[in-house]
Protein backbone atom coordinates (compact mmCIF):
# COMPACT_ATOMS: atom_id res chain seq x y z
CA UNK A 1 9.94 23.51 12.16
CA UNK A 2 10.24 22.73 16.08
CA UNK A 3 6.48 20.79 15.76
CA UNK A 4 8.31 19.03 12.09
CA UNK A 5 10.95 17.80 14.29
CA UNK A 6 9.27 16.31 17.51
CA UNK A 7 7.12 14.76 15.21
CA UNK A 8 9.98 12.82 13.69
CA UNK A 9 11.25 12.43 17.15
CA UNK A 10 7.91 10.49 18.19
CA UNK A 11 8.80 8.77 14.77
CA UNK A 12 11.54 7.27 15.99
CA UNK A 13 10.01 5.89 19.30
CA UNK A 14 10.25 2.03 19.13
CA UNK A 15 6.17 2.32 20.72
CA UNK A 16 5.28 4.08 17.76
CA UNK A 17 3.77 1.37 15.03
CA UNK A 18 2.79 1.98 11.81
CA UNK A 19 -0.25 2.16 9.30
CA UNK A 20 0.66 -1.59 9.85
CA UNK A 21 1.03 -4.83 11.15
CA UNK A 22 -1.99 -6.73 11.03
CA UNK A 23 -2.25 -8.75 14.64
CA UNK A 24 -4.16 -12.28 13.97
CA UNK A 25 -4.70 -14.63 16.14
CA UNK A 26 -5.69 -17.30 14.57
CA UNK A 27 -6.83 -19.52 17.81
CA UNK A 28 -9.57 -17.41 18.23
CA UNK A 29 -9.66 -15.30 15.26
CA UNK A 30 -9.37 -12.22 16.64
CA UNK A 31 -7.52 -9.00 15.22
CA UNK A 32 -6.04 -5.76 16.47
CA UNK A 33 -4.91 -2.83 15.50
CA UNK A 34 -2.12 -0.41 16.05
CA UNK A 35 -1.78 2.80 17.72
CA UNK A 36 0.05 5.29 15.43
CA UNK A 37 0.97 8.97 16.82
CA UNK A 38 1.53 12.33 14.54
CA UNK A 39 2.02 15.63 15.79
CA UNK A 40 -0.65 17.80 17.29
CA UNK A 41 -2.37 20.03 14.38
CA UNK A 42 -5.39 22.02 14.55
CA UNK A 43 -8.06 22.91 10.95
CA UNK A 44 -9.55 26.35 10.44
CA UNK A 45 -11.30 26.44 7.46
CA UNK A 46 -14.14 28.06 5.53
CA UNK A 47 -16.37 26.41 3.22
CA UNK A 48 -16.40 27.98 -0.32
CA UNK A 49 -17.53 26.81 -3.88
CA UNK A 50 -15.54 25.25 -6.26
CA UNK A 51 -14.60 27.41 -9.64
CA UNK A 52 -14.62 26.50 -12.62
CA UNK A 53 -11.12 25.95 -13.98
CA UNK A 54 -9.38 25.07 -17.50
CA UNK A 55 -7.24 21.92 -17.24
CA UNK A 56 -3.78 21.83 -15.35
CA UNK A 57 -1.02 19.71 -15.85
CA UNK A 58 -1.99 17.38 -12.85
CA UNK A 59 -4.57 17.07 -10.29
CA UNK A 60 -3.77 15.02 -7.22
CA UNK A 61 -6.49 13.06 -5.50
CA UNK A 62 -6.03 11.98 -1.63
CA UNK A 63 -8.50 10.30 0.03
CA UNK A 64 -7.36 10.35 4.17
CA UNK A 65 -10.03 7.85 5.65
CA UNK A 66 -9.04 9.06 9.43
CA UNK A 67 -12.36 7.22 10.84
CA UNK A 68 -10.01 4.97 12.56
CA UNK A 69 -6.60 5.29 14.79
CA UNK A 70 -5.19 7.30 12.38
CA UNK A 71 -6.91 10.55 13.08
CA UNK A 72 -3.74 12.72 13.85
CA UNK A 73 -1.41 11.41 11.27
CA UNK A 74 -4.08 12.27 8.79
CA UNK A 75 -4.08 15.67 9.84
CA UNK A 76 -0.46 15.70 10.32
CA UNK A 77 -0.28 14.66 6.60
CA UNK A 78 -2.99 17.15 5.23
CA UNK A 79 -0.97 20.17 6.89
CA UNK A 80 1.94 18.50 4.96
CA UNK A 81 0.51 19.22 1.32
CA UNK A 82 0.11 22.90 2.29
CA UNK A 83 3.70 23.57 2.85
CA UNK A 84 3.31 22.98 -1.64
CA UNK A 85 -0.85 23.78 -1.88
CA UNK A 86 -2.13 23.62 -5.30
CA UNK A 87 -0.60 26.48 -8.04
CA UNK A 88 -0.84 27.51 -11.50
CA UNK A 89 -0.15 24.09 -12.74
CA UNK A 90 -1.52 21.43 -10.09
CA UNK A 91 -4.65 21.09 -8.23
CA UNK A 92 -4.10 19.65 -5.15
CA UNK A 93 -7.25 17.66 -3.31
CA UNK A 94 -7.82 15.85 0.03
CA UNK A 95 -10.91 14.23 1.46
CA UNK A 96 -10.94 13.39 4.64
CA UNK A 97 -12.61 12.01 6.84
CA UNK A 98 -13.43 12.43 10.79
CA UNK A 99 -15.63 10.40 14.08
CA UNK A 100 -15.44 10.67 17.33
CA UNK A 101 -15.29 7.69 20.20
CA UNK A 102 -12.72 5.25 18.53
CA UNK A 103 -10.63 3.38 20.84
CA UNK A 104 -7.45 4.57 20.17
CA UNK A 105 -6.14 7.66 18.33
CA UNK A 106 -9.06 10.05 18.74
CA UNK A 107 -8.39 13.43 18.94
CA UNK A 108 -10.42 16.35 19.69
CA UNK A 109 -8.75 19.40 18.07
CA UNK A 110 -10.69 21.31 15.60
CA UNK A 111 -13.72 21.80 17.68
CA UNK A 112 -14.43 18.10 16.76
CA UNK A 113 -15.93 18.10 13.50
CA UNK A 114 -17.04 15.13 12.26
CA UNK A 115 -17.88 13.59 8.25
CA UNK A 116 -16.25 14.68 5.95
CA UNK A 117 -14.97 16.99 4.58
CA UNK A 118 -13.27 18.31 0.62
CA UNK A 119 -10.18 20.29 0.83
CA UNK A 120 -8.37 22.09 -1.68
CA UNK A 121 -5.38 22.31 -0.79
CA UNK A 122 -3.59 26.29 -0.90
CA UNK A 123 0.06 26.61 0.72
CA UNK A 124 0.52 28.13 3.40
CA UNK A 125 3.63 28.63 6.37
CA UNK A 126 2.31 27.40 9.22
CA UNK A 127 3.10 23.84 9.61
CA UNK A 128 0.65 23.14 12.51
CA UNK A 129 -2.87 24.74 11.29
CA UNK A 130 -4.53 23.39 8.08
CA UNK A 131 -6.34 26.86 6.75
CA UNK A 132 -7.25 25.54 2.94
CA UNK A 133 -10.40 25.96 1.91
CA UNK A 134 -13.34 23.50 2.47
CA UNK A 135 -15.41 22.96 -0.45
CA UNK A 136 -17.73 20.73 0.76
CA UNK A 137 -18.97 19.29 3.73
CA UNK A 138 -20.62 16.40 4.81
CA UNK A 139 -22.27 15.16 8.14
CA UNK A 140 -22.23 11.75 7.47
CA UNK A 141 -20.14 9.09 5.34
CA UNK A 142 -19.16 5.98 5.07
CA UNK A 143 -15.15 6.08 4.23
CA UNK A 144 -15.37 2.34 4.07
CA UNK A 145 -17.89 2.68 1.11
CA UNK A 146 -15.61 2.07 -2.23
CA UNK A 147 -18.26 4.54 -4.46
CA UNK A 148 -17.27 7.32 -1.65
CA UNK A 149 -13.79 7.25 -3.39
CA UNK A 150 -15.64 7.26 -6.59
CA UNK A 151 -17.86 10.34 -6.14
CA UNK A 152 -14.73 12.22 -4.97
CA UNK A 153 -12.25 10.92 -8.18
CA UNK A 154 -15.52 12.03 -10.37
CA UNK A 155 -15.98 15.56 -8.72
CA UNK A 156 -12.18 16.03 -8.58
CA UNK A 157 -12.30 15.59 -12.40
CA UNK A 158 -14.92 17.81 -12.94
CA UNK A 159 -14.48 20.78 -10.88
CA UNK A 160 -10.76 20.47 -10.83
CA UNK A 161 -9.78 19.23 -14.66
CA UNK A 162 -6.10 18.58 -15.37
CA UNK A 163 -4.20 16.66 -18.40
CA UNK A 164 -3.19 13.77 -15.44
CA UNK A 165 -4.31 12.52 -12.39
CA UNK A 166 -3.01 10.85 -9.38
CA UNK A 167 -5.15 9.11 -6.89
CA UNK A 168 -3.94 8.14 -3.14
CA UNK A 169 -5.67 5.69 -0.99
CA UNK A 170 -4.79 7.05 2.42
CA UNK A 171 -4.93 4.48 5.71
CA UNK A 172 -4.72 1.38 6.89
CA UNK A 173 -3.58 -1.59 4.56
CA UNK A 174 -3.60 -5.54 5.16
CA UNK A 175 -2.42 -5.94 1.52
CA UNK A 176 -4.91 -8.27 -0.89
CA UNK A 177 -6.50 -10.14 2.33
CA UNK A 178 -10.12 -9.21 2.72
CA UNK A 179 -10.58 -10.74 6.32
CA UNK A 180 -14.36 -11.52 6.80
CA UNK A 181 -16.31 -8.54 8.38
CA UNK A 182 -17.46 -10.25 11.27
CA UNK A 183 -14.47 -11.61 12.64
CA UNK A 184 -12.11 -8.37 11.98
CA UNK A 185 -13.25 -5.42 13.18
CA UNK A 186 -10.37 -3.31 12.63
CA UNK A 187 -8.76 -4.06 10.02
CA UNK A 188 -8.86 -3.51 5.59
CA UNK A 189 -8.28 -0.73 3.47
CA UNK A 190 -9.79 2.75 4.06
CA UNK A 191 -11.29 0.94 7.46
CA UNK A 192 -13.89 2.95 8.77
CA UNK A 193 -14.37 2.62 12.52
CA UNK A 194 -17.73 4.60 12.30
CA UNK A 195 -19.72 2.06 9.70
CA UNK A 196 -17.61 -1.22 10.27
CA UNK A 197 -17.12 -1.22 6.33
CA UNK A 198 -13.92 -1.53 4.46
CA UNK A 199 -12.76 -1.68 0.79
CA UNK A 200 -11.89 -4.69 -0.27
CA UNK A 201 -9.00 -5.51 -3.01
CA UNK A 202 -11.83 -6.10 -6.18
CA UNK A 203 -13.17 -2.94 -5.24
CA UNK A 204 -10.22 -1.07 -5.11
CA UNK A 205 -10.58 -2.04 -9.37
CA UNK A 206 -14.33 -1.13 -9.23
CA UNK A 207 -12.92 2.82 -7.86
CA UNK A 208 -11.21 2.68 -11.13
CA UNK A 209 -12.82 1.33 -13.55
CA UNK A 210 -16.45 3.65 -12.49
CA UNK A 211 -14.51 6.81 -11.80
CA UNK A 212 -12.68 6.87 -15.48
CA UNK A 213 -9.43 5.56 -14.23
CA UNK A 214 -6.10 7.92 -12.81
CA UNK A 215 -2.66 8.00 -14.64
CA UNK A 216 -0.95 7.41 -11.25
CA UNK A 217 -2.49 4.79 -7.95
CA UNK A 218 -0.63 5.63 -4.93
CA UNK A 219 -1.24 3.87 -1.63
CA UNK A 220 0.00 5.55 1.29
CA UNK A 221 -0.93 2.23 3.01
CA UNK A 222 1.02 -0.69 4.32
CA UNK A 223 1.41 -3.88 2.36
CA UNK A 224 -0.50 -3.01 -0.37
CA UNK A 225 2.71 -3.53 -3.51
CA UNK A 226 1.38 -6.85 -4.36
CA UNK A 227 0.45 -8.86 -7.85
CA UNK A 228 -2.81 -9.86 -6.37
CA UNK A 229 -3.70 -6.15 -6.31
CA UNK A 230 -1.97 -4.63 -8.79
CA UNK A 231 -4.00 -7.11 -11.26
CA UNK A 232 -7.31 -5.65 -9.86
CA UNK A 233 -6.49 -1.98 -11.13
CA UNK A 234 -4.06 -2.85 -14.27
CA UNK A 235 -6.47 -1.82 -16.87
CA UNK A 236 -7.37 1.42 -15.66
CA UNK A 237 -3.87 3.32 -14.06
CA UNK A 238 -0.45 3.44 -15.97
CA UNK A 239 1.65 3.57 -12.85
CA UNK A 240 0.82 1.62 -9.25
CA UNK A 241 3.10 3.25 -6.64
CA UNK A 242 3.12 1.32 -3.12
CA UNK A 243 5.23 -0.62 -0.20
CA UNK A 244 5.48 -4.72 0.51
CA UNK A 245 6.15 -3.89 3.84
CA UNK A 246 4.45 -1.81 6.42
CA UNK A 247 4.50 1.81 5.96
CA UNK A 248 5.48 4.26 8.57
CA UNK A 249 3.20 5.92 10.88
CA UNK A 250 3.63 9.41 9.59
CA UNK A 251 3.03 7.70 5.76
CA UNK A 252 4.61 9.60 2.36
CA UNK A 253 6.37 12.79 2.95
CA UNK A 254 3.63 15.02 0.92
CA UNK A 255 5.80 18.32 1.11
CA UNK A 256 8.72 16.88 -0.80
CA UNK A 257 6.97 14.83 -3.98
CA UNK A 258 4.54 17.52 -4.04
CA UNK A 259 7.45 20.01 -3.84
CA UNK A 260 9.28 18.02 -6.55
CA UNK A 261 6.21 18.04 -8.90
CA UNK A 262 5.59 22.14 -8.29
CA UNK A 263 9.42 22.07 -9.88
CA UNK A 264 8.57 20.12 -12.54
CA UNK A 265 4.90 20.47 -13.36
CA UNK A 266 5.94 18.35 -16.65
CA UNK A 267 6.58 15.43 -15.25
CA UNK A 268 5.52 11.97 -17.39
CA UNK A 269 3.45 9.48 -15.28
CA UNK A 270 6.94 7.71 -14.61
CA UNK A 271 9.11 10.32 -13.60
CA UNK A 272 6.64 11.32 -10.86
CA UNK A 273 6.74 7.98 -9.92
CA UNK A 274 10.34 7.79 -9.68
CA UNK A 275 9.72 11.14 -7.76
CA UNK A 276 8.13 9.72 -4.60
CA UNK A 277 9.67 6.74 -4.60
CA UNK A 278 13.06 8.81 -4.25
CA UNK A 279 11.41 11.09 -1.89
CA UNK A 280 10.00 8.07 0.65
CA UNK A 281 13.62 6.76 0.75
CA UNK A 282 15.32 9.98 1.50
CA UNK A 283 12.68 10.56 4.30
CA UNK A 284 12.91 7.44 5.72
CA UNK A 285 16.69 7.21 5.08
CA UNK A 286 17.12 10.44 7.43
CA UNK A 287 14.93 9.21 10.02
CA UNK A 288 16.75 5.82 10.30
CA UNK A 289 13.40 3.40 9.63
CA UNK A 290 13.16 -0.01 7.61
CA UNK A 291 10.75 1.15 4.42
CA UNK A 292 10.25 -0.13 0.92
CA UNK A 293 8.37 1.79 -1.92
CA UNK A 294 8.03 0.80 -5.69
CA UNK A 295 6.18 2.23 -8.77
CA UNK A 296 5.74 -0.43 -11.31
CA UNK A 297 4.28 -0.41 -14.42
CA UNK A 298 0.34 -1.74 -15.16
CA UNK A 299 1.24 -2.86 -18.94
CA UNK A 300 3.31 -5.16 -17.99
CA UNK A 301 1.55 -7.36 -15.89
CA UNK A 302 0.12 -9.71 -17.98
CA UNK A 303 3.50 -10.41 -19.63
CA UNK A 304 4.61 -10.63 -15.79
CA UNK A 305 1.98 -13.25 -15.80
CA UNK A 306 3.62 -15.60 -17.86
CA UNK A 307 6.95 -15.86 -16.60
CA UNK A 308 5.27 -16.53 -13.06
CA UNK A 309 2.97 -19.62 -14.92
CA UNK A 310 6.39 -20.56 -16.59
CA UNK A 311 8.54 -20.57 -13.39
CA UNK A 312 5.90 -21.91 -10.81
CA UNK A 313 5.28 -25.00 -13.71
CA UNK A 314 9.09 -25.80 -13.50
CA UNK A 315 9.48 -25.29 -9.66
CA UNK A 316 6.61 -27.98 -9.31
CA UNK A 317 8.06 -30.44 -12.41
CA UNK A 318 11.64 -30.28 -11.24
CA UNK A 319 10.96 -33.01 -8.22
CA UNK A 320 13.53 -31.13 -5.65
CA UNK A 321 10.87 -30.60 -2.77
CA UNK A 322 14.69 -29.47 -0.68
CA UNK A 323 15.03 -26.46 -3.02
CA UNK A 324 11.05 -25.17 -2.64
CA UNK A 325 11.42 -25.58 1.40
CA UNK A 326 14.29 -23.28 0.91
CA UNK A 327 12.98 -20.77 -0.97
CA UNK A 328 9.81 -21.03 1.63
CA UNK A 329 12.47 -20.59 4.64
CA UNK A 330 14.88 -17.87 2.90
CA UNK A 331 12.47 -15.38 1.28
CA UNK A 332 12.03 -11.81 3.15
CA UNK A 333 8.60 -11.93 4.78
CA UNK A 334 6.61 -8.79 5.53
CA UNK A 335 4.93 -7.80 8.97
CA UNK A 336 1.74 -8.61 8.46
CA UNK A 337 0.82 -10.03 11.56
CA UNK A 338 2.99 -8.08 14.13
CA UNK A 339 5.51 -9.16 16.92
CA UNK A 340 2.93 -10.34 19.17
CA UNK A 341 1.81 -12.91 17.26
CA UNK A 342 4.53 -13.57 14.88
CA UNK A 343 7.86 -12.56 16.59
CA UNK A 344 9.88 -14.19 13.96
CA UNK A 345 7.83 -13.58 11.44
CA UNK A 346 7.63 -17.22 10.12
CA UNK A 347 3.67 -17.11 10.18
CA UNK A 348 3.48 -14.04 7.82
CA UNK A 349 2.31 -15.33 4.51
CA UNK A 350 3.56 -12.45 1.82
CA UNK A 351 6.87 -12.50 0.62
CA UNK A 352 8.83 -11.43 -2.00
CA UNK A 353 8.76 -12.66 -5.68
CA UNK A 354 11.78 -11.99 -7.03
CA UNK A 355 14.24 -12.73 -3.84
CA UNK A 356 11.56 -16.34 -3.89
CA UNK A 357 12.42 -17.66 -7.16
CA UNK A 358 16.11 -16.81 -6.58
CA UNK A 359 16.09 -18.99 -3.62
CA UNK A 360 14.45 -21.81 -5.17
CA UNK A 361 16.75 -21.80 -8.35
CA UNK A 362 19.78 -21.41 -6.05
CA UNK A 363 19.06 -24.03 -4.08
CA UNK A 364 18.23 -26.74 -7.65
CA UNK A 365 20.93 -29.74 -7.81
CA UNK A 366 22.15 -30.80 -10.73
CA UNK A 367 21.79 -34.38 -10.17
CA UNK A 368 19.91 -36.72 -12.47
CA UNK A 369 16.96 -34.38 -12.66
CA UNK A 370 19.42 -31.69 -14.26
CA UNK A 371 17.97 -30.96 -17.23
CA UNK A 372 14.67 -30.11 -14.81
CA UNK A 373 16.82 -28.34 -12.34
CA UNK A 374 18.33 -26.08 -15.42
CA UNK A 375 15.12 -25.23 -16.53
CA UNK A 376 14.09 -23.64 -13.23
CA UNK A 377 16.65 -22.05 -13.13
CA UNK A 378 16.43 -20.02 -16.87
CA UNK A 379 12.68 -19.68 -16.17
CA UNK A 380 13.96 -17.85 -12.61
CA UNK A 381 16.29 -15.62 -14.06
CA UNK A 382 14.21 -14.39 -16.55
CA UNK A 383 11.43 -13.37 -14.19
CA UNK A 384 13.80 -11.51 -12.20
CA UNK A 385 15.01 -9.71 -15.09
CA UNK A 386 11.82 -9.02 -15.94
CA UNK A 387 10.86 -7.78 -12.62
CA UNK A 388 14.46 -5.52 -12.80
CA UNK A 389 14.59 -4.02 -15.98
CA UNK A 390 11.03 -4.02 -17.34
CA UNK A 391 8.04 -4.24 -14.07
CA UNK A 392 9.64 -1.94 -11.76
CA UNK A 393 9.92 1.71 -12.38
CA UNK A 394 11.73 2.44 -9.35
CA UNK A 395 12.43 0.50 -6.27
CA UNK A 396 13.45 2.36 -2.49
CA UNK A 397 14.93 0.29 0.66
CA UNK A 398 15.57 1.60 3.85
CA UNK A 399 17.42 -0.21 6.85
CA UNK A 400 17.08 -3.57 8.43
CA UNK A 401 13.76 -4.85 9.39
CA UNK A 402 12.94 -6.46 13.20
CA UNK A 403 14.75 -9.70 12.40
CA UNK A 404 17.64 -8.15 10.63
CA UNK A 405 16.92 -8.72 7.03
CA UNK A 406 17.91 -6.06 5.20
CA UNK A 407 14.86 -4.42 3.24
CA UNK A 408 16.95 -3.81 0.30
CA UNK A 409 16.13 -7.77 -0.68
CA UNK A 410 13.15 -6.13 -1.84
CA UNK A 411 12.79 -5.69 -5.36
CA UNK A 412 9.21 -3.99 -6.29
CA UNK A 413 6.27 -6.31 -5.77
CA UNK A 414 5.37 -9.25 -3.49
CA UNK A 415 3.05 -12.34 -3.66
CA UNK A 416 0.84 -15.00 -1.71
CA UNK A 417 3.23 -17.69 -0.34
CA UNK A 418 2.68 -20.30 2.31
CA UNK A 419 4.61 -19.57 5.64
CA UNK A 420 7.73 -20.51 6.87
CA UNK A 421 6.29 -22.90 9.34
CA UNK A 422 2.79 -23.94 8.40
CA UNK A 423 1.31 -23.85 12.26
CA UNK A 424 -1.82 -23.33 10.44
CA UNK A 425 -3.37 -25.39 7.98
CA UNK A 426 -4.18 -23.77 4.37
CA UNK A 427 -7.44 -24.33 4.78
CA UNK A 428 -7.75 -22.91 8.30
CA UNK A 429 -5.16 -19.74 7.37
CA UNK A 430 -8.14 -18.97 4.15
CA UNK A 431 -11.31 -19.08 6.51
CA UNK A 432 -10.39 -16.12 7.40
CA UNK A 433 -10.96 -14.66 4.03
CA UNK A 434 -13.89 -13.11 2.99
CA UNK A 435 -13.97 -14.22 -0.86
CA UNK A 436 -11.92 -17.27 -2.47
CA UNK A 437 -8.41 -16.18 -3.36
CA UNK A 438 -9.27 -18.24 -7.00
CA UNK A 439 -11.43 -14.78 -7.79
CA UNK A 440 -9.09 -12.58 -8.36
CA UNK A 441 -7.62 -11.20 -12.07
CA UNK A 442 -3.83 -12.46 -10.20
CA UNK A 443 -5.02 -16.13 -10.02
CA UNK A 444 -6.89 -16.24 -13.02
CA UNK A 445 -3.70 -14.61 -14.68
CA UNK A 446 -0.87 -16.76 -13.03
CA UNK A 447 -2.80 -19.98 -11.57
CA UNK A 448 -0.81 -18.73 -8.45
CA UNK A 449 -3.25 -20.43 -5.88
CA UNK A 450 -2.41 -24.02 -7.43
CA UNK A 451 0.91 -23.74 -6.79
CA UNK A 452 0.51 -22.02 -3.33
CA UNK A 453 -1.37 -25.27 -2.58
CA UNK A 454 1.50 -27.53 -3.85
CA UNK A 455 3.91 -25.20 -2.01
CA UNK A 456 1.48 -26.24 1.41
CA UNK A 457 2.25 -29.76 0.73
CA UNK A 458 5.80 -29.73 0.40
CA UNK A 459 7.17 -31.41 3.54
């Protein structure tokens, strides 16, 4: 318990970053990334086969891509899981991966090993040495490859067979922004410092879709609780559990979900959602940081599709440009970019839905255009409501972020919007992409990048 609690100590540093903020610089279009710390842990392990096994009640799925800066928390987090380990009713699975030579974050304990390598997971006391089996090795692999995760998902189903499954996508997270691979070198989801590959947001939908889909998605990522993503994996998970904002360096607190679903091996899909969203909060609640972390529900995003169409065509119609700067200015932005670069974060371009359409319907006059200005205002209120009572399982805030907006302004899922103060033009902000924003299921769903545009012009 004395390693738990330094750890939490280091936590609290204010040098300690998270999984997080993604530094651009858009003059030269350069990008950096952050320097998490997690306690020191050592792995002692043996390989040994997998058995065959008759189905549990749930098999959990992490995939900890440490080939990056993350190297220690990944550990930290695997040792985490074994203060539960897998019992009569739940399989519990990690792969993770290992290199040597990255800039920052490399650590040399466990003789070094590098790949990757299969764990399943067994409790055990010790909160500092990882002693679960290893089922397989391998020398080399690319964590950045999307049909890695897909091998894994398969072999997890079919050496380790269970009535539901959760998957967790373990690192780094920039949200649905797949920055060009030549001019960010550090940054995407499950980044892999090694290969200099990353998987992007349609792939994260391909992992799916080829590996048979997973009951529960869990990203223990930053960023990544947004419609443009949650659109790509709809039709293959029930529940999509993730944060808008960054997520802490030492990520979910694995020992008390896990320890909630070893209580309650019956869980449905939505009460184990509910179950680490509550856990998150509590952890980060206790260890005074500003968090968010919602589970929503995939079968209702199309219908969340239409009142976003219905509101964004009466936001444009209604001819009050005053009430769309305000709900530009007003909405609680996420750290995206990082202090350096965006100290006020005014350049950060995700922000919340539901707080966004509040603000713009608040801010409607009823002056000539009222019957306009009414409209906006029903079509507003009835996405929120949606988003309240039928999207969002369950919603967790924590604190106050770096400008002092309170998190709790956060109500489950967050979107594309232009920033507060356009210093960059649309068209230079989306040359950093690597694919057009107009191919993903959101856009095609909600027509969101048209009204982003119109939202740029507003002046």
């Amino acid at each position: 318990m004395k390693k738990l609690l330094s750890a939490l100590i280091l936590l609290a540093a204010p040098a300690i970053l998270s999984a997080g903020p993604m530094k651009l610089d858009f003059a030269g279009n350069s990008y950096s990334g952050d320097n998490p710390v997690a306690p020191a842990v050592a792995v002692k392990a043996a390989a040994v086969t997998p058995a065959k096994a008759a189905p549990k009640k749930w098999t959990v799925m992490v995939f900890v891509n440490a080939k990056n800066n993350l190297e220690l928390a990944g550990l930290y987090n695997v040792n985490q899981m074994e203060k539960v380990g897998s019992d009569a009713n739940i399989n519990i699975l990690a792969e993770m991966g290992r290199m040597n030579g990255q800039a920052q974050g490399d650590t040399h304990l466990d003789g070094d090993w590098t790949g990757a390598q299969r764990i399943f997971v067994k409790k055990d006391n010790d909160e500092n040495v990882i002693t679960s089996p290893v089922i397989e090795k391998l020398a080399k692999v690319d964590m950045g490859d999307y049909k890695r995760v897909v091998d894994f998902v398969k072999w997890a189903k079919k050496n380790y067979p269970a009535q539901r499954y959760m998957l967790v996508l373990w690192d780094h997270g920039s949200g649905w922004m797949d920055p060009q691979q030549t001019t960010n070198p550090q940054k995407g989801i499950s980044f892999d410092d090694e290969t200099n590959n990353y998987i992007r947001t349609k792939q994260i939908g391909a992992i799916l879709k080829e590996a048979g889909g997973v009951d529960v998605l869990a990203f223990d990522a930053c960023l990544m609780q947004m419609g443009e993503v949650a659109f790509e994996v709809k039709d293959n998970t029930k529940v999509i559990i993730g944060s808008e904002e960054t997520v802490p360096g030492l990520g979910y607190p694995y020992a008390a979900f896990l320890g909630a679903l070893a209580k309650n091996p019956g869980m449905t899909n939505e009460s184990f959602g509910k179950a680490v969203v509550a856990s998150f909060r509590a952890f980060y609640t206790a260890n005074a940081k500003p968090t968010q972390l919602s589970a929503i529900r995939s079968d209702k995003l199309n219908d969340l599709a239409l009142k976003i169409r219905e509101f964004s065509a009466a936001a444009k119609d209604a001819g009050q440009p005053e009430a769309l700067k305000a709900g530009r200015a007003g909405v609680l932005r996420y750290d995206m970019i990082g202090a350096a670069s965006d100290p006020k974060m005014e350049i950060s371009f995700y922000g919340d839905l539901h707080q966004y359409a509040g603000l713009v319907a608040a801010a409607m006059k009823g002056d000539a255009l009222a019957t306009k200005a009414a409209d906006v205002k029903a079509k507003a209120a009835a996405l929120q409501t949606f988003i309240d009572r039928d999207l969002v399982i369950a919603n967790g805030t924590t604190g106050v972020n770096r400008v002092g907006r309170n998190m709790s302004d956060s109500r489950g899922i967050s979107v594309y919007l232009p920033p507060v103060n356009p210093a960059i033009a649309q068209a230079r902000l989306e040359s950093i992409f690597e694919g057009k924003y107009t191919d993903f299921v959101f856009d095609g769903a909600t027509n969101w990048h048209d009204y982003v545009t119109f939202l740029y012009g507003v002046k």
